[in-house]
C-alpha atoms as a PDB file:
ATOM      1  CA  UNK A   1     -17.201  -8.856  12.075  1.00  0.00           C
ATOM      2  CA  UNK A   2     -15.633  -9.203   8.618  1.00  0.00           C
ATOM      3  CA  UNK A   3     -11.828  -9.141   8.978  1.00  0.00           C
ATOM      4  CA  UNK A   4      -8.997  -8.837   6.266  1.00  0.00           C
ATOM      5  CA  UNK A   5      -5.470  -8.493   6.486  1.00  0.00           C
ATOM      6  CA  UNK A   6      -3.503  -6.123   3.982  1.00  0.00           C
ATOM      7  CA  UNK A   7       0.227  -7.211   3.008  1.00  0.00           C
ATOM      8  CA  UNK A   8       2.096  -5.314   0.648  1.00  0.00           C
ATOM      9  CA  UNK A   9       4.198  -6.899  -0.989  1.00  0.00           C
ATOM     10  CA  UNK A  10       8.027  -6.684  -3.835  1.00  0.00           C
ATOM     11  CA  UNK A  11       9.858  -9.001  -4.697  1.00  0.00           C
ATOM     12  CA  UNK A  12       8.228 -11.556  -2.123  1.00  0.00           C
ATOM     13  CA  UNK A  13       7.685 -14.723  -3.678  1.00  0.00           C
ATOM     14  CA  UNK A  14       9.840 -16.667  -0.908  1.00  0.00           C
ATOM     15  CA  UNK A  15       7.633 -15.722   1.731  1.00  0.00           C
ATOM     16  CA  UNK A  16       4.308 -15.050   0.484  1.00  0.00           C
ATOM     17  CA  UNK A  17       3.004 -18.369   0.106  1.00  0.00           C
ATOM     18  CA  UNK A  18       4.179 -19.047   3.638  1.00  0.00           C
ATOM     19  CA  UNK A  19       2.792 -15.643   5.518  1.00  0.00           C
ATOM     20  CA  UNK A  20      -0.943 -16.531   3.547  1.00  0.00           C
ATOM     21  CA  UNK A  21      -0.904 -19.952   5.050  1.00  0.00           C
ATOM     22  CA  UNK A  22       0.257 -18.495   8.231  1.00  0.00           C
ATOM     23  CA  UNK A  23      -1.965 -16.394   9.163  1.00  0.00           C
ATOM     24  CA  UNK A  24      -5.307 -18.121   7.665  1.00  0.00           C
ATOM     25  CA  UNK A  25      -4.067 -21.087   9.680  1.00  0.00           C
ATOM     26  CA  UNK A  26      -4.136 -18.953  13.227  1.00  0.00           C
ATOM     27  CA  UNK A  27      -7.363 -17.084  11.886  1.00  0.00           C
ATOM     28  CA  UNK A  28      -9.467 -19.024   9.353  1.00  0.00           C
ATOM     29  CA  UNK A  29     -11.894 -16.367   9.455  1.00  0.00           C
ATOM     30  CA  UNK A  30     -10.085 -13.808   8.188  1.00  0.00           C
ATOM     31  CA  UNK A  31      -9.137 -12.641   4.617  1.00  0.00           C
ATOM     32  CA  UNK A  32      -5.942 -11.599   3.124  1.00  0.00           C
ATOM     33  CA  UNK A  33      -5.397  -8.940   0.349  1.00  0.00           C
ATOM     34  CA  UNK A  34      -2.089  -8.914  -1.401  1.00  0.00           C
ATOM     35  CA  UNK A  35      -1.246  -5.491  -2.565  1.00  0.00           C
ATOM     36  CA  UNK A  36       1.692  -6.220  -5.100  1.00  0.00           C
ATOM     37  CA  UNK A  37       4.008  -3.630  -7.218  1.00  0.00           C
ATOM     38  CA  UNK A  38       4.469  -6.139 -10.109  1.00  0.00           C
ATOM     39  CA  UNK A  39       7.493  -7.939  -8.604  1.00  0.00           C
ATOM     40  CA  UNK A  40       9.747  -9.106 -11.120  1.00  0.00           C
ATOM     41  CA  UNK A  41      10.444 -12.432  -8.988  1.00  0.00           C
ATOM     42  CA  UNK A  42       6.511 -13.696  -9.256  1.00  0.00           C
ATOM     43  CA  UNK A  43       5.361 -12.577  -6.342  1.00  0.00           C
ATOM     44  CA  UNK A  44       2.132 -12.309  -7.939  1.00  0.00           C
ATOM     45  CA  UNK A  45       1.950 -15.226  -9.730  1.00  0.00           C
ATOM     46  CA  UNK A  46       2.284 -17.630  -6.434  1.00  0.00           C
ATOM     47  CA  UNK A  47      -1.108 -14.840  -5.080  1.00  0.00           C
ATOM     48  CA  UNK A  48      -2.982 -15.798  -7.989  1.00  0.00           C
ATOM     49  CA  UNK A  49      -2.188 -19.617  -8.138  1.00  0.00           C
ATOM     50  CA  UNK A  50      -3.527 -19.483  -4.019  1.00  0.00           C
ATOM     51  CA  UNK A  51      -6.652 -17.580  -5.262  1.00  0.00           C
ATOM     52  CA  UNK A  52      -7.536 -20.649  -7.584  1.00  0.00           C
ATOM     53  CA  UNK A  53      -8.411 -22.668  -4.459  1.00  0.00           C
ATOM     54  CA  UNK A  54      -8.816 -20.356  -1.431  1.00  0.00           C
ATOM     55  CA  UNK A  55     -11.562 -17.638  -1.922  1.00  0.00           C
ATOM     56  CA  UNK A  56      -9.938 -15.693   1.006  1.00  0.00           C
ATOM     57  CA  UNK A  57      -6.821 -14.816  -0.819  1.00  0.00           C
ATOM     58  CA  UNK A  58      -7.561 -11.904  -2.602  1.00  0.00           C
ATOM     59  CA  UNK A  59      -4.698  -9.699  -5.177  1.00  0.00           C
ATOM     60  CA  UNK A  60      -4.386  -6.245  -5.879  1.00  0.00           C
ATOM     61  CA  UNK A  61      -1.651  -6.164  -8.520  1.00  0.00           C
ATOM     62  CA  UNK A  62      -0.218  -2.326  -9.138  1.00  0.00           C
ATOM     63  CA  UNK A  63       1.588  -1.402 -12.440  1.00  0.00           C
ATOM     64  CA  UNK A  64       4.971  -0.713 -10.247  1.00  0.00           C
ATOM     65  CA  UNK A  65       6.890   0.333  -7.608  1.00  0.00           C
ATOM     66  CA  UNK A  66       5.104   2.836  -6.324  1.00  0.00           C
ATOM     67  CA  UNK A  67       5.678   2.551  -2.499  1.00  0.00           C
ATOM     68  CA  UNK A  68       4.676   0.997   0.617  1.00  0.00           C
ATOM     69  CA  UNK A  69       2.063   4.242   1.906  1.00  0.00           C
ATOM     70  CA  UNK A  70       0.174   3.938  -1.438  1.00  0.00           C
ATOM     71  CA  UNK A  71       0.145   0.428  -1.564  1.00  0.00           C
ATOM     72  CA  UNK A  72      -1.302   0.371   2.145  1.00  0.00           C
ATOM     73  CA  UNK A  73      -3.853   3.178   1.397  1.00  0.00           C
ATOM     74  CA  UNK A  74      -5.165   1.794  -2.032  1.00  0.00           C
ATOM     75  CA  UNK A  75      -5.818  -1.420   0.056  1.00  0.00           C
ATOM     76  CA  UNK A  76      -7.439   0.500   2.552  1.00  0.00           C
ATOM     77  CA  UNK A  77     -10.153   2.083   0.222  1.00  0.00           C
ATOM     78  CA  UNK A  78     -10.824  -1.828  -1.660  1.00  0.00           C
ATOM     79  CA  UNK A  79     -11.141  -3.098   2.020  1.00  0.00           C
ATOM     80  CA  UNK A  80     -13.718  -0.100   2.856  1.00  0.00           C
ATOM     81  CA  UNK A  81     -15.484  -0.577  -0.375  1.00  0.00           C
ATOM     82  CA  UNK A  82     -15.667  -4.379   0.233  1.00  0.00           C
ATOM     83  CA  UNK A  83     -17.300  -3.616   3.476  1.00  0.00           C
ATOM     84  CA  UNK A  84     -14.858  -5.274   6.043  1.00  0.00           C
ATOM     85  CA  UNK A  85     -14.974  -4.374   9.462  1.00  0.00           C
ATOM     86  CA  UNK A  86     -11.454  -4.782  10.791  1.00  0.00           C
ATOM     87  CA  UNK A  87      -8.377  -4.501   8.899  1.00  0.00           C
ATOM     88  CA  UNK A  88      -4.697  -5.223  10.024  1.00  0.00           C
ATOM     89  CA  UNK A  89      -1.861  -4.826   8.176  1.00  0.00           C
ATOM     90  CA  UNK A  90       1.028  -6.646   8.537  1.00  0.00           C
ATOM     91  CA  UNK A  91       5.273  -7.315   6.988  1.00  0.00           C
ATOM     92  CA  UNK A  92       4.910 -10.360   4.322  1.00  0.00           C
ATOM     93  CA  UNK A  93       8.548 -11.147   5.622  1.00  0.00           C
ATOM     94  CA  UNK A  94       7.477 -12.538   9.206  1.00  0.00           C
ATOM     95  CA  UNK A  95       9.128 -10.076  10.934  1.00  0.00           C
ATOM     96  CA  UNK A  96       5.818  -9.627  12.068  1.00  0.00           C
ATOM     97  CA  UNK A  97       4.436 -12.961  13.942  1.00  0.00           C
ATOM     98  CA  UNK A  98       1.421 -14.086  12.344  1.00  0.00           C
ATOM     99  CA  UNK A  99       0.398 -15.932  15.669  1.00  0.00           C
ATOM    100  CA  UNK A 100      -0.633 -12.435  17.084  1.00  0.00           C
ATOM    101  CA  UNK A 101      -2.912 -11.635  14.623  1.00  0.00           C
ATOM    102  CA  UNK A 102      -5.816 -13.249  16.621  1.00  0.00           C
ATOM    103  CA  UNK A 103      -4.563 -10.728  20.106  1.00  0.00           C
ATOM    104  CA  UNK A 104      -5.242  -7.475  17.710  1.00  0.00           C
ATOM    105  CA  UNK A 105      -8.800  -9.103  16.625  1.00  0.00           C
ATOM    106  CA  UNK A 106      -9.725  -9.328  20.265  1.00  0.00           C
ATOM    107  CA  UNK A 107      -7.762  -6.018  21.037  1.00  0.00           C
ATOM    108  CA  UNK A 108     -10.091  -4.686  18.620  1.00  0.00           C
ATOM    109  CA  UNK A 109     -13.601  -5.379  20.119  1.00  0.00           C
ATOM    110  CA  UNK A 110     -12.462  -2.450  22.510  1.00  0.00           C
ATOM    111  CA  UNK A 111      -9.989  -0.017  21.055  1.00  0.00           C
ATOM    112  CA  UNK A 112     -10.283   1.770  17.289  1.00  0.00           C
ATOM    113  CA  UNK A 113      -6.404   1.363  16.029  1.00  0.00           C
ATOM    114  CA  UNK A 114      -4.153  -1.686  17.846  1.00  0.00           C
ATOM    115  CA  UNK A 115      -0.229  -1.377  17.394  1.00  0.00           C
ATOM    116  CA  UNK A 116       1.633  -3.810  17.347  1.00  0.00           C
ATOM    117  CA  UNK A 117       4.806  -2.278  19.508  1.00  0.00           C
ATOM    118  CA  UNK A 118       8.509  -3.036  20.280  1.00  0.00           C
ATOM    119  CA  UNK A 119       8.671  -0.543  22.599  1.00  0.00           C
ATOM    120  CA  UNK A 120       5.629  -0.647  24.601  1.00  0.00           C
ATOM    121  CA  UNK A 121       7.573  -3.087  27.436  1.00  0.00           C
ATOM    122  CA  UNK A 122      10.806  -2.923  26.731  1.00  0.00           C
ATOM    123  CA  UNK A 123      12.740  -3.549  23.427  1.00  0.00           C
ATOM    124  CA  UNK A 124      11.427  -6.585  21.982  1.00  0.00           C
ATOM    125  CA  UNK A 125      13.439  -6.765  18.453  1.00  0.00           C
ATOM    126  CA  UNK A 126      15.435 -10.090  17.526  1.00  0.00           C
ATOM    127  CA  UNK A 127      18.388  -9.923  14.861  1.00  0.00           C
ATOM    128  CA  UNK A 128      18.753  -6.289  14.233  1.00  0.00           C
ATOM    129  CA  UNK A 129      22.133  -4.550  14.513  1.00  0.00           C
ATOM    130  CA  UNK A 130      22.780  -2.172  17.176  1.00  0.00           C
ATOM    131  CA  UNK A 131      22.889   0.849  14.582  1.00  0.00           C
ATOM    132  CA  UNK A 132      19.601   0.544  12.930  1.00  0.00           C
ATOM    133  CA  UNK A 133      18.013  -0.859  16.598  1.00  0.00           C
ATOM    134  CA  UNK A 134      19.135   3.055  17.816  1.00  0.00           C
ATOM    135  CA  UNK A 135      17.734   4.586  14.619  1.00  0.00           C
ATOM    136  CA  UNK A 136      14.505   3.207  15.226  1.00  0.00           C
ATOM    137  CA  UNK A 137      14.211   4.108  18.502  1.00  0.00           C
ATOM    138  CA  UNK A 138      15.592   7.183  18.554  1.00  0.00           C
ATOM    139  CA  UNK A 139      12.987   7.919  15.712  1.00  0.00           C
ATOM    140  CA  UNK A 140      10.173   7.002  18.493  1.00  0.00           C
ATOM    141  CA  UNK A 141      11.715   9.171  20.883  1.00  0.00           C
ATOM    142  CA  UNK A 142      11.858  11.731  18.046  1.00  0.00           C
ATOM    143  CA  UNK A 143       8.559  11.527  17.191  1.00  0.00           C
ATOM    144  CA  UNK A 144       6.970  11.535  20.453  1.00  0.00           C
ATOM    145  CA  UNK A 145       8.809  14.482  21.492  1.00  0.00           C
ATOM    146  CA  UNK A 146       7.926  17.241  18.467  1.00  0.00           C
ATOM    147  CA  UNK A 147       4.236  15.416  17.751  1.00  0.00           C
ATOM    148  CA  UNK A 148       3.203  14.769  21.535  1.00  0.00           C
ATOM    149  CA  UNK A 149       1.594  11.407  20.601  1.00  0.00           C
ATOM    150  CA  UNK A 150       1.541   9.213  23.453  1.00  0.00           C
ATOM    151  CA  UNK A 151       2.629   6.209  21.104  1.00  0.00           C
ATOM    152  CA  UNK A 152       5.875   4.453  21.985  1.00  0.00           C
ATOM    153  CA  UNK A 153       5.899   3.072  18.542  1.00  0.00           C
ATOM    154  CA  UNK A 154       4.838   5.070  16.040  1.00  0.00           C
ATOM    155  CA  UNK A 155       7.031   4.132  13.010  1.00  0.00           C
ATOM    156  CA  UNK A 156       5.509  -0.080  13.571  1.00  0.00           C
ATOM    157  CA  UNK A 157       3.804  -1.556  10.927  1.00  0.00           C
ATOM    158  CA  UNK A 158       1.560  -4.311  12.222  1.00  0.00           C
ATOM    159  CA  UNK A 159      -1.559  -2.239  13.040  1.00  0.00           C
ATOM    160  CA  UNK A 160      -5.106  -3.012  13.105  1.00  0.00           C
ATOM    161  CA  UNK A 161      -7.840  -0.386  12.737  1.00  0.00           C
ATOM    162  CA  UNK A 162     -11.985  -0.546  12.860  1.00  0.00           C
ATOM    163  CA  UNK A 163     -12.992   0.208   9.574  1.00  0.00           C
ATOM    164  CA  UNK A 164     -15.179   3.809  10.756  1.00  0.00           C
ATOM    165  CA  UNK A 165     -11.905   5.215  12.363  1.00  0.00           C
ATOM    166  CA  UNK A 166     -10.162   4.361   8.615  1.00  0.00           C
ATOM    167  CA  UNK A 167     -13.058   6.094   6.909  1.00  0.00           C
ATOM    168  CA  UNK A 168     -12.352   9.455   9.013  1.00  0.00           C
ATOM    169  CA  UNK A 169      -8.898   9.443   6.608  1.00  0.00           C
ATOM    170  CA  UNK A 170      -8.813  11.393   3.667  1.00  0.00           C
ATOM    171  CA  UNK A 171      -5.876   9.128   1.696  1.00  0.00           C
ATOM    172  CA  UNK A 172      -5.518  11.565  -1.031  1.00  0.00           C
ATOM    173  CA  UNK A 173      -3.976  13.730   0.946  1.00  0.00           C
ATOM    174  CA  UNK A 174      -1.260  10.868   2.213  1.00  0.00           C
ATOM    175  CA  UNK A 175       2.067  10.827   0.060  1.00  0.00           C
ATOM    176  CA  UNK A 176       4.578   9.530   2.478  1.00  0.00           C
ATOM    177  CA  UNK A 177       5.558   6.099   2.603  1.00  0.00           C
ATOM    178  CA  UNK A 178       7.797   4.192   5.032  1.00  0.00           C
ATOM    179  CA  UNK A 179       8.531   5.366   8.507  1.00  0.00           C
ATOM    180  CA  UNK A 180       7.015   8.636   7.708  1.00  0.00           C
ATOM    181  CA  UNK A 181       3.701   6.641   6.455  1.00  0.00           C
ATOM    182  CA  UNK A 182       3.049   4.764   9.858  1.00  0.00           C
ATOM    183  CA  UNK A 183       4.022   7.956  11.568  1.00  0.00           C
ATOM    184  CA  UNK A 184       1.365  10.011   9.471  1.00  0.00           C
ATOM    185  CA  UNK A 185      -1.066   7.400   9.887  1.00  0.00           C
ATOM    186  CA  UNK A 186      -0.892   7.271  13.778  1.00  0.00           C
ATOM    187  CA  UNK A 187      -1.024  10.929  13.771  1.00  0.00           C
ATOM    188  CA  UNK A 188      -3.935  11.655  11.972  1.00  0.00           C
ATOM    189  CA  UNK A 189      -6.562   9.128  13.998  1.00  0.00           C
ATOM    190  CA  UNK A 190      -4.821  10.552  17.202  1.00  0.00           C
ATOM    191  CA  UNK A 191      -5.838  13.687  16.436  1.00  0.00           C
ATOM    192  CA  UNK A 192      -9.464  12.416  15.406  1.00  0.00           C
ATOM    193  CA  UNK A 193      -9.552  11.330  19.004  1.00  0.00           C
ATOM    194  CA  UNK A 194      -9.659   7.566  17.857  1.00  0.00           C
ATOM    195  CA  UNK A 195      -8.960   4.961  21.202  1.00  0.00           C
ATOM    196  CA  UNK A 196      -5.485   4.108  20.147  1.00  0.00           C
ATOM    197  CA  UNK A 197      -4.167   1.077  21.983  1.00  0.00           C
ATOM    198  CA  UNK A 198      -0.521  -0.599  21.955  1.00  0.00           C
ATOM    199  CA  UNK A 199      -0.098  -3.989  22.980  1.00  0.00           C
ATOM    200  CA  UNK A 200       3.692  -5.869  22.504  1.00  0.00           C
ATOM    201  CA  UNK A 201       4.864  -7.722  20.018  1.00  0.00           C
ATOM    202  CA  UNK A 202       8.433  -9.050  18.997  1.00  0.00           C
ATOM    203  CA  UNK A 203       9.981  -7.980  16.008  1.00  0.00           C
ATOM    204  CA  UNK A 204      12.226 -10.614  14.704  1.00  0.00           C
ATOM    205  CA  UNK A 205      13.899  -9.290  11.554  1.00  0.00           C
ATOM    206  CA  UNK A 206      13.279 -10.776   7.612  1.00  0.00           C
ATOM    207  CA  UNK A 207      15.070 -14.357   7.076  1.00  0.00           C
ATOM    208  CA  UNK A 208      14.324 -14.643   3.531  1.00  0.00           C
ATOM    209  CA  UNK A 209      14.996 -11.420   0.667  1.00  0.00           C
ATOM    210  CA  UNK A 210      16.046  -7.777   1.337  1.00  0.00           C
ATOM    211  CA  UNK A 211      15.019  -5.063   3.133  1.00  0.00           C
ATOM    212  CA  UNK A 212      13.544  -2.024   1.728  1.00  0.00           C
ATOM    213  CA  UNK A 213      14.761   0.134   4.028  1.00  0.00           C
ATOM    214  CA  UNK A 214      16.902   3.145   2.411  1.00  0.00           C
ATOM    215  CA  UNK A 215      18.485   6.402   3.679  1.00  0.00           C
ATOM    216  CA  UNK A 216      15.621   8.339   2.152  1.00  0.00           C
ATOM    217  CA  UNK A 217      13.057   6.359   4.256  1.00  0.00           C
ATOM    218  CA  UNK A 218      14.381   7.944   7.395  1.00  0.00           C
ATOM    219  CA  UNK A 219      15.011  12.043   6.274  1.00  0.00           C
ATOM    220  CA  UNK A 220      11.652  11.506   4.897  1.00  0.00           C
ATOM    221  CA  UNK A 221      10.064  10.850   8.201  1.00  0.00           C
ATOM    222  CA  UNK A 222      12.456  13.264  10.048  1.00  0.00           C
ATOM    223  CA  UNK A 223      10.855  16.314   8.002  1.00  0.00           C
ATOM    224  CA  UNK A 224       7.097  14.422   8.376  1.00  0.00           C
ATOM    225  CA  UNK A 225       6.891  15.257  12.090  1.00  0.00           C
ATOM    226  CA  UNK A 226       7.456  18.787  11.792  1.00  0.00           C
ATOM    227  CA  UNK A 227       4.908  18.772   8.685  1.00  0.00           C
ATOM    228  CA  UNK A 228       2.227  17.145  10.447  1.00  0.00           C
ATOM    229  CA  UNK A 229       2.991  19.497  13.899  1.00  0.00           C
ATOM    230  CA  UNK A 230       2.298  22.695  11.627  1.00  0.00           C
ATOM    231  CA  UNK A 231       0.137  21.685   9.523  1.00  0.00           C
ATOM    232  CA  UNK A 232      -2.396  20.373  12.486  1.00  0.00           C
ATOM    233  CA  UNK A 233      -1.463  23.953  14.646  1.00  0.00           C
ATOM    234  CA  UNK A 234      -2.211  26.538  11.476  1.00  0.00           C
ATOM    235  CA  UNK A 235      -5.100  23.739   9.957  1.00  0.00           C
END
């Protein structure tokens, strides 16, 4: 089955060299598409120097900053209209471990979405403070309470999906990004009746560059739930 992995990716250039030869060194197999908003630092520079002697590596280079949900679902349709069977996507800042990309391949062969979660056993984050570790898992509990999804992490982004349950999505109709895009994303192929599966990871947080994590992330995906609740009971 033809696999790629989709990393979106700003301001990036310290890690992305290292998170391509990560992950094609634990699955050689596999493809990677970098999905870049024209980072300032070079980030797409390094992508396209890699692509010059590795025919996996493959760059989608955007005009600008246009978010993290867009970026994911343009490199959803190129990895539908390239005809891949699997496709993960995954942090370019390690804070998701390349090493378990080859557990969601196998994962895979049996469920139709695989998320990676904190939560499923446990907490399992490294290096975040206590404030933000409460935010995000209060915003679980949030979630799980107004939606009803049975998903213990639904804001995670390390996720791998069989390409039929992706093509099921209608992306023009996604504008969230952030928290409220994994959220949105989870919640429209549970409601398809997709085989959802979670299966533990450990989040370690970024060592190299900044987060993009802002205030507006998280009132964005505090109004989603509700959205997505009415929207699916009144269709």
């Amino acid at each position: 089955m033809k696999s790629i992995v989709v990393i979106p990716t700003y301001n990036e250039s310290g890690n992305v060299e290292k998170i391509i030869s990560a992950v094609l060194a634990v699955a050689p197999e596999i493809n990677i598409l970098i999905v870049d908003d024209n980072s300032p630092d070079g980030t797409s520079t390094l992508v396209e120097a890699m692509m010059k002697t590795d025919t996996r590596v493959r760059l989608l280079k955007r005009p600008g900053k246009l978010g993290l949900g867009t970026a994911y679902c343009e490199g959803f349709r190129l990895a539908l209209d390239w005809g891949y069977d699997i496709i993960i996507e995954m942090d370019a800042d390690f804070s998701h471990n390349p090493e378990d990309v080859p557990r969601f391949l196998e994962e895979l062969k049996r469920s139709d979405v695989v998320i990676g979660s904190r939560y499923s056993n446990g907490v399992n984050v490294v290096n975040w403070p206590l404030r933000r570790l409460i935010l995000s898992y209060g915003a679980n509990l949030y979630t799980r309470i107004i939606t009803g999804m049975p998903i213990k992490d639904a804001t995670g982004g390390f996720k791998g999906f069989r390409a039929d349950v992706l093509k099921q999505i209608d992306f023009s109709k996604i504008h969230s990004n952030g928290y409220a895009f994994q959220i949105e994303m989870n919640y429209r192929l549970w409601k398809s009746g997709a085989k959802i599966k979670e299966i533990p990871i450990v989040f370690i947080d970024r060592t190299s560059g900044t987060s993009k994590m802002s205030r507006s992330i998280v009132y964005e995906a505090v109004f989603l739930v509700w959205k997505l609740k009415f929207m699916f009971m009144f269709k």
